[in-house]
PDB file of N, CA and C in Angstrom:
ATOM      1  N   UNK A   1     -62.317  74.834 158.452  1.00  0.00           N
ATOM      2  CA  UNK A   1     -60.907  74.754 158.784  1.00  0.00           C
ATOM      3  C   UNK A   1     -60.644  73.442 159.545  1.00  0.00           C
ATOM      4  N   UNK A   2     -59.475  73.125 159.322  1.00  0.00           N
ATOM      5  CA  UNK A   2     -59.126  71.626 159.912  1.00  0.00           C
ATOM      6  C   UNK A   2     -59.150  72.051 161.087  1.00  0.00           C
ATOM      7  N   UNK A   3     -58.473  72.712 162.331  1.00  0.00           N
ATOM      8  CA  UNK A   3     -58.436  72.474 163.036  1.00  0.00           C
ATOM      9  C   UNK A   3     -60.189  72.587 163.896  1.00  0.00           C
ATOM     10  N   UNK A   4     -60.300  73.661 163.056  1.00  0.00           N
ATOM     11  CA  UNK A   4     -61.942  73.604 163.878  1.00  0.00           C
ATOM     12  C   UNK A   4     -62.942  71.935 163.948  1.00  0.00           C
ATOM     13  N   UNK A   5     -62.365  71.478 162.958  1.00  0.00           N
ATOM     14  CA  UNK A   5     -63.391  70.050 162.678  1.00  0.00           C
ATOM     15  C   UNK A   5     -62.680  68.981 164.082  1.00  0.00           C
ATOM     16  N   UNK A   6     -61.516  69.392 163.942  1.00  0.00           N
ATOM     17  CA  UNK A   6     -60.693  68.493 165.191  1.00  0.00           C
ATOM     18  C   UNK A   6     -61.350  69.420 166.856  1.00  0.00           C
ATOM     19  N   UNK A   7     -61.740  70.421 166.590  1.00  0.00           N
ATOM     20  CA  UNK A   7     -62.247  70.884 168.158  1.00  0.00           C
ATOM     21  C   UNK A   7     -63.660  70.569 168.356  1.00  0.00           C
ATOM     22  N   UNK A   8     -64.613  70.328 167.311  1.00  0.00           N
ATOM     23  CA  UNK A   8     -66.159  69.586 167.347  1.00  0.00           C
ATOM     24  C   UNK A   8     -65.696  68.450 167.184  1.00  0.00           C
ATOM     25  N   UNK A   9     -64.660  67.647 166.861  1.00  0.00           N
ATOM     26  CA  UNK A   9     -65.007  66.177 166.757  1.00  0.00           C
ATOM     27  C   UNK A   9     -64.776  66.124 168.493  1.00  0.00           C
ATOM     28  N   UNK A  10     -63.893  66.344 168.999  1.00  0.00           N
ATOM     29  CA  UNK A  10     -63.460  66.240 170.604  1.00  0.00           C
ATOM     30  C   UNK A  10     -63.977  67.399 171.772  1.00  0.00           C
ATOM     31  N   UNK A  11     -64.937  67.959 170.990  1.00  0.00           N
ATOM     32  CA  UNK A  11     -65.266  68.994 171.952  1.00  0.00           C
ATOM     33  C   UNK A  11     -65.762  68.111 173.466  1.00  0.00           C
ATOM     34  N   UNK A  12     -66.302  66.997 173.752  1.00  0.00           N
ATOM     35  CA  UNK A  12     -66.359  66.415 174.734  1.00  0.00           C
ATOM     36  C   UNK A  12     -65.275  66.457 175.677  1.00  0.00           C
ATOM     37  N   UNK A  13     -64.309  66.354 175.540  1.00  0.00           N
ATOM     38  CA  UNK A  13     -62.861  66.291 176.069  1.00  0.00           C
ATOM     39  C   UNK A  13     -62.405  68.084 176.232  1.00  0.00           C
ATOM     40  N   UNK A  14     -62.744  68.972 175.115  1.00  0.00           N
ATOM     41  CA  UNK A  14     -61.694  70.222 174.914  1.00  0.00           C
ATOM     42  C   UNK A  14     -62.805  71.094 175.637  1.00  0.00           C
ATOM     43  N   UNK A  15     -63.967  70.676 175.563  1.00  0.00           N
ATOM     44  CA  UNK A  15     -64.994  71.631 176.227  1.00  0.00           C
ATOM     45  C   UNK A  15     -65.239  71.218 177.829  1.00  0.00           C
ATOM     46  N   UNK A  16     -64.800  69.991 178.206  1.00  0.00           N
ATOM     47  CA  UNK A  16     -64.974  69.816 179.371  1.00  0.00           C
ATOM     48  C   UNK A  16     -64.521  70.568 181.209  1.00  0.00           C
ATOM     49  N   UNK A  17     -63.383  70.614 180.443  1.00  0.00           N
ATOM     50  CA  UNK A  17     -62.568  71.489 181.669  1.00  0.00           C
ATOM     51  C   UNK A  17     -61.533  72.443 180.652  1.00  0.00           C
ATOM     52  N   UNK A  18     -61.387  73.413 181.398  1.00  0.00           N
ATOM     53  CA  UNK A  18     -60.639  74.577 180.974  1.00  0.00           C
ATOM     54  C   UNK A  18     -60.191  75.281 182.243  1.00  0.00           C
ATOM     55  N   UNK A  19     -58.814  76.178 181.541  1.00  0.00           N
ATOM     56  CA  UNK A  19     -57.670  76.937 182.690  1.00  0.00           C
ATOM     57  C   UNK A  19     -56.658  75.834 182.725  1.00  0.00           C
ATOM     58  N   UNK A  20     -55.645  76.326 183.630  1.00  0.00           N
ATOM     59  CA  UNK A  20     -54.533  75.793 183.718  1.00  0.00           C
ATOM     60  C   UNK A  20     -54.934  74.552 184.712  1.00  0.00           C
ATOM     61  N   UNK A  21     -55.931  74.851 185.669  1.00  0.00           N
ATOM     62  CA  UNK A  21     -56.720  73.623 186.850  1.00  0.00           C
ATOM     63  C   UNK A  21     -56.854  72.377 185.721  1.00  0.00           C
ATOM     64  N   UNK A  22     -57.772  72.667 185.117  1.00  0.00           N
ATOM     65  CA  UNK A  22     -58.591  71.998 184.061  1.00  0.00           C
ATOM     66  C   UNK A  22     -57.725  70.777 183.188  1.00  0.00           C
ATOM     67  N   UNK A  23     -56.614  71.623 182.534  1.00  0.00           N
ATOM     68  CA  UNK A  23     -54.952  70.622 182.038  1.00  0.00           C
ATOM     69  C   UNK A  23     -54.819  69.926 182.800  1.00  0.00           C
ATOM     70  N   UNK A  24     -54.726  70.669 184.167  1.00  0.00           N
ATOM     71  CA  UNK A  24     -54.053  69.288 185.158  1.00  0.00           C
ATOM     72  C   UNK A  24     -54.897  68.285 185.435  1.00  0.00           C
ATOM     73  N   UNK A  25     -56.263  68.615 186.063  1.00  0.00           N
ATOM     74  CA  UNK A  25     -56.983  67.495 186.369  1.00  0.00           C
ATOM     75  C   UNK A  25     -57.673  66.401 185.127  1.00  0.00           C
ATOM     76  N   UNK A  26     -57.413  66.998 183.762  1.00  0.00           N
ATOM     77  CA  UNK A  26     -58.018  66.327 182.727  1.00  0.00           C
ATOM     78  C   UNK A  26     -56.651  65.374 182.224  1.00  0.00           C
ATOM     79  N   UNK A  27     -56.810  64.060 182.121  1.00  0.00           N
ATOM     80  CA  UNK A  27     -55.936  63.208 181.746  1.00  0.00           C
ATOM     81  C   UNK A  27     -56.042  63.353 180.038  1.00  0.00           C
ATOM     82  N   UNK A  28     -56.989  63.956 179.597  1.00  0.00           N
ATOM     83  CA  UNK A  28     -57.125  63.332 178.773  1.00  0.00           C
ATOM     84  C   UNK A  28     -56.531  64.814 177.355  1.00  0.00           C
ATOM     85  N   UNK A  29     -56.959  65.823 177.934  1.00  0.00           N
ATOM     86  CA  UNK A  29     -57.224  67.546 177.107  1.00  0.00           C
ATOM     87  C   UNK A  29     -55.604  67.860 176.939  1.00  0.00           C
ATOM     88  N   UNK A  30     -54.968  67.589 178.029  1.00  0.00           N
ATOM     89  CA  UNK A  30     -53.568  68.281 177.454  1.00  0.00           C
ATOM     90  C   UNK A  30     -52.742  67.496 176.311  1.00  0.00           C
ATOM     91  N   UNK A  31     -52.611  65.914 176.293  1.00  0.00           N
ATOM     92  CA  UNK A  31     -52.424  65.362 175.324  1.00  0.00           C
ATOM     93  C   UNK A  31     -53.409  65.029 174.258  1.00  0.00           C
ATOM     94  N   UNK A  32     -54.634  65.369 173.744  1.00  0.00           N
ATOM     95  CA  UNK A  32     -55.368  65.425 173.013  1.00  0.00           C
ATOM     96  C   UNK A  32     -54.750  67.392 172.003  1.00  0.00           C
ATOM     97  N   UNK A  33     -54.884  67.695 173.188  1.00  0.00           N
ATOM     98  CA  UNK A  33     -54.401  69.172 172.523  1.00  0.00           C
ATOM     99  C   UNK A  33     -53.086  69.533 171.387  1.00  0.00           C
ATOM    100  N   UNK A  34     -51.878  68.632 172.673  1.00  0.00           N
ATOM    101  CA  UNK A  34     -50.820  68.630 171.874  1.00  0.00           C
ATOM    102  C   UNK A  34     -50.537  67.646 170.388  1.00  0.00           C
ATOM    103  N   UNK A  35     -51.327  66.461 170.799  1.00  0.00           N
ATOM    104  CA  UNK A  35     -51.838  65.531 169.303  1.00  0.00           C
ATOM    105  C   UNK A  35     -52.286  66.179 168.155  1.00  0.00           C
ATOM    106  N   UNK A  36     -53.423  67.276 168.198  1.00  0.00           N
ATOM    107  CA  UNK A  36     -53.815  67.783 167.229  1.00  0.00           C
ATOM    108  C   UNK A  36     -52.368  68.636 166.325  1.00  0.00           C
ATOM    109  N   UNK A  37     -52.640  70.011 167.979  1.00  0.00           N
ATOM    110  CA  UNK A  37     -51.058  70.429 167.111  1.00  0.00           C
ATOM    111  C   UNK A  37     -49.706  69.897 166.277  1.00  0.00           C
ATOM    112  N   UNK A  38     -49.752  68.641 167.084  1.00  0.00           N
ATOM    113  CA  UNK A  38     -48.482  68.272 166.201  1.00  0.00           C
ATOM    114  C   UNK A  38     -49.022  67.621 164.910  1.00  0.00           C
ATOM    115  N   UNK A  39     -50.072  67.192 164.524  1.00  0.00           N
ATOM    116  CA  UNK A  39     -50.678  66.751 163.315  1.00  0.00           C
ATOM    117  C   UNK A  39     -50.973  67.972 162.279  1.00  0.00           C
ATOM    118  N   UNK A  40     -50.645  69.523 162.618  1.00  0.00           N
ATOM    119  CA  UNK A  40     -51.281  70.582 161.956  1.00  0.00           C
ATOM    120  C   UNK A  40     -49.770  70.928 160.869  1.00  0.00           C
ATOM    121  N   UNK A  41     -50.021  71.052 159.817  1.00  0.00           N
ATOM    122  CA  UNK A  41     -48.865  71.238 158.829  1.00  0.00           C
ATOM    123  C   UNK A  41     -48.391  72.988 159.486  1.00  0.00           C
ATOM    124  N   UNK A  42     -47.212  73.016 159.292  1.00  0.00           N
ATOM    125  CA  UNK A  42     -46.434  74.125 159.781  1.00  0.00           C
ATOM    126  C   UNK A  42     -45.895  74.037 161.150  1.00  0.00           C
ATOM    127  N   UNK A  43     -45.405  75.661 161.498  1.00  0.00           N
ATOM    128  CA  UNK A  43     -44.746  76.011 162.444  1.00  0.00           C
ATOM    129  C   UNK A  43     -45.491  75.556 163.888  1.00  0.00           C
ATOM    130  N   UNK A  44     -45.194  74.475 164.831  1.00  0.00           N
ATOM    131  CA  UNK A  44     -45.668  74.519 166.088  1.00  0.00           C
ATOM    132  C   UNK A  44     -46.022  74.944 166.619  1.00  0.00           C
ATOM    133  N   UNK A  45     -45.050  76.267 166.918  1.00  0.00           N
ATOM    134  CA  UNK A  45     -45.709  77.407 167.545  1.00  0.00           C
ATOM    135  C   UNK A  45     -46.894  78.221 166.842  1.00  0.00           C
ATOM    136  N   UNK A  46     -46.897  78.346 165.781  1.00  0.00           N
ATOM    137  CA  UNK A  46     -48.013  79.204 165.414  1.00  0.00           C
ATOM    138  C   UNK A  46     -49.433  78.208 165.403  1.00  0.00           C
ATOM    139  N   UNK A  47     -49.057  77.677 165.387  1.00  0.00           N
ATOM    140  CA  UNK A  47     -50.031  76.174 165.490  1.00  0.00           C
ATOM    141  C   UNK A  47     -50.658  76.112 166.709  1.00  0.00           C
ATOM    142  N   UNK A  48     -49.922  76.435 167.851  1.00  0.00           N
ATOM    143  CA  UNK A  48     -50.739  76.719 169.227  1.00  0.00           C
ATOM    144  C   UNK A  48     -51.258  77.891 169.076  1.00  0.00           C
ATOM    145  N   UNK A  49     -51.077  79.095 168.552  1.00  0.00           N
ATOM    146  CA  UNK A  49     -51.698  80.467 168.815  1.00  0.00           C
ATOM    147  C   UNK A  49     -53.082  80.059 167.695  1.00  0.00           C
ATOM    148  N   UNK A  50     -52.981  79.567 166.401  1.00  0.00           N
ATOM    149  CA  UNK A  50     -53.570  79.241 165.597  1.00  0.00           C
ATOM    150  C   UNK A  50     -55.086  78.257 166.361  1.00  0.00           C
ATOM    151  N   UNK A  51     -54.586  77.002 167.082  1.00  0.00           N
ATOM    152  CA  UNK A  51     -55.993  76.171 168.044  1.00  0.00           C
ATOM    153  C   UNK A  51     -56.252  77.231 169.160  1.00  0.00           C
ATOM    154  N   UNK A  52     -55.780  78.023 169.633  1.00  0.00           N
ATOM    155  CA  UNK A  52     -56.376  78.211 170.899  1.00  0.00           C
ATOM    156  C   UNK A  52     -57.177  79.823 169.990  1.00  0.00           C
ATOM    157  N   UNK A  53     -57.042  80.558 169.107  1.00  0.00           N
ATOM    158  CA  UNK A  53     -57.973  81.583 168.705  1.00  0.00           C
ATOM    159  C   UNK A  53     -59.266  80.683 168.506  1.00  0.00           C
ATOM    160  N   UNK A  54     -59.099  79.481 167.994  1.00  0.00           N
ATOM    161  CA  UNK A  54     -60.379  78.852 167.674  1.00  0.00           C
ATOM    162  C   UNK A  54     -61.231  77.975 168.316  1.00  0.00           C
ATOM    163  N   UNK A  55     -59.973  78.057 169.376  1.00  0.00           N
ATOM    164  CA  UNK A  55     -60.567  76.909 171.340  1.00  0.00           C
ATOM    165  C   UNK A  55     -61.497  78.422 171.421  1.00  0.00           C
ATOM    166  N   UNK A  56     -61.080  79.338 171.945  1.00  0.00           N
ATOM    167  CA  UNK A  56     -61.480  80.542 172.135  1.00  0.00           C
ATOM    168  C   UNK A  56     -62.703  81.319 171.660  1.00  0.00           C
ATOM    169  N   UNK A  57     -62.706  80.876 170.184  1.00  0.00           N
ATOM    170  CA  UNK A  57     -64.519  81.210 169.929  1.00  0.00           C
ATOM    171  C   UNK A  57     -65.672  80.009 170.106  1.00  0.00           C
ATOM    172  N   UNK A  58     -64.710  78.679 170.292  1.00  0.00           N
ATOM    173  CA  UNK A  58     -65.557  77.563 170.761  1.00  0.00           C
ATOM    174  C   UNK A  58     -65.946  78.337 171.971  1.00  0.00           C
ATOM    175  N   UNK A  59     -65.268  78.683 172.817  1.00  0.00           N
ATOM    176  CA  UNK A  59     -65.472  78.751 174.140  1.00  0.00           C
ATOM    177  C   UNK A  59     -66.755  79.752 174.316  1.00  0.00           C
ATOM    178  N   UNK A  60     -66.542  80.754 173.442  1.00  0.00           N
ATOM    179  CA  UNK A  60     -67.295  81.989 174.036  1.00  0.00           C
ATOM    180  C   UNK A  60     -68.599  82.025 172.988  1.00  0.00           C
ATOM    181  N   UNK A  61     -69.192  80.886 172.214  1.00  0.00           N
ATOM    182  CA  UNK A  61     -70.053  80.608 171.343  1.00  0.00           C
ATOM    183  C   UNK A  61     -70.961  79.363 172.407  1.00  0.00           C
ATOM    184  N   UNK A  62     -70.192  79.009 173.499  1.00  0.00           N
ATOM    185  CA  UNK A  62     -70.815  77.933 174.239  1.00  0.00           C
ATOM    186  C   UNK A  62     -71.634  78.222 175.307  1.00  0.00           C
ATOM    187  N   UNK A  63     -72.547  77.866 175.919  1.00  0.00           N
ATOM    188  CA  UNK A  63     -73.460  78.345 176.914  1.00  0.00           C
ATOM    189  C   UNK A  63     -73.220  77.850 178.061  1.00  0.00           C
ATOM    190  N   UNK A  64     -72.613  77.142 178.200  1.00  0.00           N
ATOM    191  CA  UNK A  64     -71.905  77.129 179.400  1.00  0.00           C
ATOM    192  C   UNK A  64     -70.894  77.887 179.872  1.00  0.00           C
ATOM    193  N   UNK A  65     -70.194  78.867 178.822  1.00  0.00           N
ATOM    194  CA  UNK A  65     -69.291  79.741 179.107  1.00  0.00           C
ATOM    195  C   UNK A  65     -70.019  81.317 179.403  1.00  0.00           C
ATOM    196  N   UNK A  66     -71.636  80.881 178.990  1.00  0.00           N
ATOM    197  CA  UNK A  66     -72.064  82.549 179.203  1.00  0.00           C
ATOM    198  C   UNK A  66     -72.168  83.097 180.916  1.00  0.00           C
ATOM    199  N   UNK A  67     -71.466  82.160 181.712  1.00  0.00           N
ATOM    200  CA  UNK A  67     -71.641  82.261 183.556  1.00  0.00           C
ATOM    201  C   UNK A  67     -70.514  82.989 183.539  1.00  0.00           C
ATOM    202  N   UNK A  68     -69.790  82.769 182.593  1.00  0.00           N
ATOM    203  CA  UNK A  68     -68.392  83.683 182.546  1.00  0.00           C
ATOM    204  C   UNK A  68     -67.833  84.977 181.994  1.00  0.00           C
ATOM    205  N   UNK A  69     -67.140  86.023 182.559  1.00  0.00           N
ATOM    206  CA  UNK A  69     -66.973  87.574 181.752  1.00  0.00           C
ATOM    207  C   UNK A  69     -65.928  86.979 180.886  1.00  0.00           C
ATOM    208  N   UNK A  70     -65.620  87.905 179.952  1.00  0.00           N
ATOM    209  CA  UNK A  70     -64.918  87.839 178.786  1.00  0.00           C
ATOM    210  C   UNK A  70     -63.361  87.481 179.264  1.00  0.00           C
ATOM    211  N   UNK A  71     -62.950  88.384 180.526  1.00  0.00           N
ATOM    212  CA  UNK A  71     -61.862  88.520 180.912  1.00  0.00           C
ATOM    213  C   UNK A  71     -61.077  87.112 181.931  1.00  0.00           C
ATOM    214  N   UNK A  72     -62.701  86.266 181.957  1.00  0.00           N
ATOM    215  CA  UNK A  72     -62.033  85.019 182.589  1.00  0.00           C
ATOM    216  C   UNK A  72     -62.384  84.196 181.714  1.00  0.00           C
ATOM    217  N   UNK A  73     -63.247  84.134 180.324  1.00  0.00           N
ATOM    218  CA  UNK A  73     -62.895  83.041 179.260  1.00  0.00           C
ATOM    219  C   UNK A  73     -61.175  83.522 178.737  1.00  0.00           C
ATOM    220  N   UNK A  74     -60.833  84.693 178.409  1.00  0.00           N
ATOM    221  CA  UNK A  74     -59.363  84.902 177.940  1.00  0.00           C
ATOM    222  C   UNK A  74     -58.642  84.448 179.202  1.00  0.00           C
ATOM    223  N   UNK A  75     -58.869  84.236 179.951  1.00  0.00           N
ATOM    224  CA  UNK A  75     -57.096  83.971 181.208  1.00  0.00           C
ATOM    225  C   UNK A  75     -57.453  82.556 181.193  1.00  0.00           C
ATOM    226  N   UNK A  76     -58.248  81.882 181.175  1.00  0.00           N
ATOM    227  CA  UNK A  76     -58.844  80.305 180.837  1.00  0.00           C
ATOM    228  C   UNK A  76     -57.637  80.041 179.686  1.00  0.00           C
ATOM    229  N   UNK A  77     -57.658  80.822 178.627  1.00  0.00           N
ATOM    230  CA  UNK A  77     -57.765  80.278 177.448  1.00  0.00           C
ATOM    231  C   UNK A  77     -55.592  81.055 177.487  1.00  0.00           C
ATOM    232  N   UNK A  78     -55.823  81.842 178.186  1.00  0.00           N
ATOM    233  CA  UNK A  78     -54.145  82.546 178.267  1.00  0.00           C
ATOM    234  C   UNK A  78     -53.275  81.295 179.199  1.00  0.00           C
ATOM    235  N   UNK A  79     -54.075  80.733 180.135  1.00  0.00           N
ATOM    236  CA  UNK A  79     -53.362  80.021 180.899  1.00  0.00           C
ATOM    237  C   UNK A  79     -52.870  78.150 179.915  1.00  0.00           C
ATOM    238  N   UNK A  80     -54.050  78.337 179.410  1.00  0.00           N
ATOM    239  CA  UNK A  80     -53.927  77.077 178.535  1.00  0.00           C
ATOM    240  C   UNK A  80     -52.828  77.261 177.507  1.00  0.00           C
ATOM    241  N   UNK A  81     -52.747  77.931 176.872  1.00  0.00           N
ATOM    242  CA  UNK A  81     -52.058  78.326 175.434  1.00  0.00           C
ATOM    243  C   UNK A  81     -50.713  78.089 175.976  1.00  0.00           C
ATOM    244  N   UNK A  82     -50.378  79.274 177.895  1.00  0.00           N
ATOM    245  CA  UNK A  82     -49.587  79.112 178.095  1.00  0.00           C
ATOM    246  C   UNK A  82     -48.324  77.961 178.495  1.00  0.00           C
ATOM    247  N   UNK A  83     -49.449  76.832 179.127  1.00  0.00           N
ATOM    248  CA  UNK A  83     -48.870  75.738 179.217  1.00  0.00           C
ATOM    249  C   UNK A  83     -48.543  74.481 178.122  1.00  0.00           C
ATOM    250  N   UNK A  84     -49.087  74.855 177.199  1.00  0.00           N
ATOM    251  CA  UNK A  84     -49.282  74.036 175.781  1.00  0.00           C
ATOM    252  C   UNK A  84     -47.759  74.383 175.241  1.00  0.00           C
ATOM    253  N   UNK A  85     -47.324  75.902 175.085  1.00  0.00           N
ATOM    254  CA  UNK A  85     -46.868  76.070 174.569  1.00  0.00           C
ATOM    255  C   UNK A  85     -45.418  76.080 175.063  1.00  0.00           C
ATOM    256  N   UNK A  86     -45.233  76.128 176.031  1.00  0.00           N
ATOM    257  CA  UNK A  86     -44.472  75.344 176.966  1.00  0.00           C
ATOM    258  C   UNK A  86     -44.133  74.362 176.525  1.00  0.00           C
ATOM    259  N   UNK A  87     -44.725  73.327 176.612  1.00  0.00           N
ATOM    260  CA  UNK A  87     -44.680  71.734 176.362  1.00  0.00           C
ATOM    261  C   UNK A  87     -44.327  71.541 174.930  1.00  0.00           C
ATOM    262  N   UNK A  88     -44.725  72.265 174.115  1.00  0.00           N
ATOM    263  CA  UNK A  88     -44.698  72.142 172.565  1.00  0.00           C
ATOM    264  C   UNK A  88     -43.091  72.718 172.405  1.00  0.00           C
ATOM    265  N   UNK A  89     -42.429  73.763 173.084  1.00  0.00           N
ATOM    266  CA  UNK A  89     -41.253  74.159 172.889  1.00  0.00           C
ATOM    267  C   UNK A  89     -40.585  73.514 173.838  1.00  0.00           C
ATOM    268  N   UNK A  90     -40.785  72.490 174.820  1.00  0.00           N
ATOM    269  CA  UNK A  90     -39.479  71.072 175.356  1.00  0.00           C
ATOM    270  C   UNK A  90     -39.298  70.128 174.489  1.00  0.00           C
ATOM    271  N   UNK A  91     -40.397  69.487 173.622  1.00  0.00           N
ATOM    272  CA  UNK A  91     -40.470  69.062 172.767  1.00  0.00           C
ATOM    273  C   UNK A  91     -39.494  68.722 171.619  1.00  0.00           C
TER     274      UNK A  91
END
């Protein structure tokens, strides 16, 4: 899937920091994020629910995420979506 090839080409950047902390302090993940999405054919919005199911098994396929319960890779990944999607609907 396209977008998955766009989350291993940048996983350096998308795997680095995560949560809503993570957006803020990363200059680089929240506009890398919204770049992809807006490059994905279709609806925007479904386009964010669409990268972050697949940020989401990046996440929990990664070993650095195994320090983490399930319930704080999802609020990681709820807080992100949430602010993305935000930004994608001022847009």
């Amino acid at each position: 899937m396209w977008v998955d090839q766009k989350i291993e080409e940048h996983k350096h950047v998308l795997m680095a920091s995560f949560g809503f902390q993570g957006l803020l302090k990363s200059k680089l993940k929240l506009p890398l994020i919204l770049k992809i999405i807006r490059e994905m054919p279709g609806s925007a919005i479904e386009n964010v629910t669409i990268f972050f199911d697949e940020l989401r098994e990046r996440y929990l396929a990664d070993s650095q995420f195994k320090q983490f319960r399930l319930s704080e890779v999802d609020r990681f990944i709820s807080e992100e979506k949430s602010l993305v999607g935000l930004k994608v609907i001022n847009n």
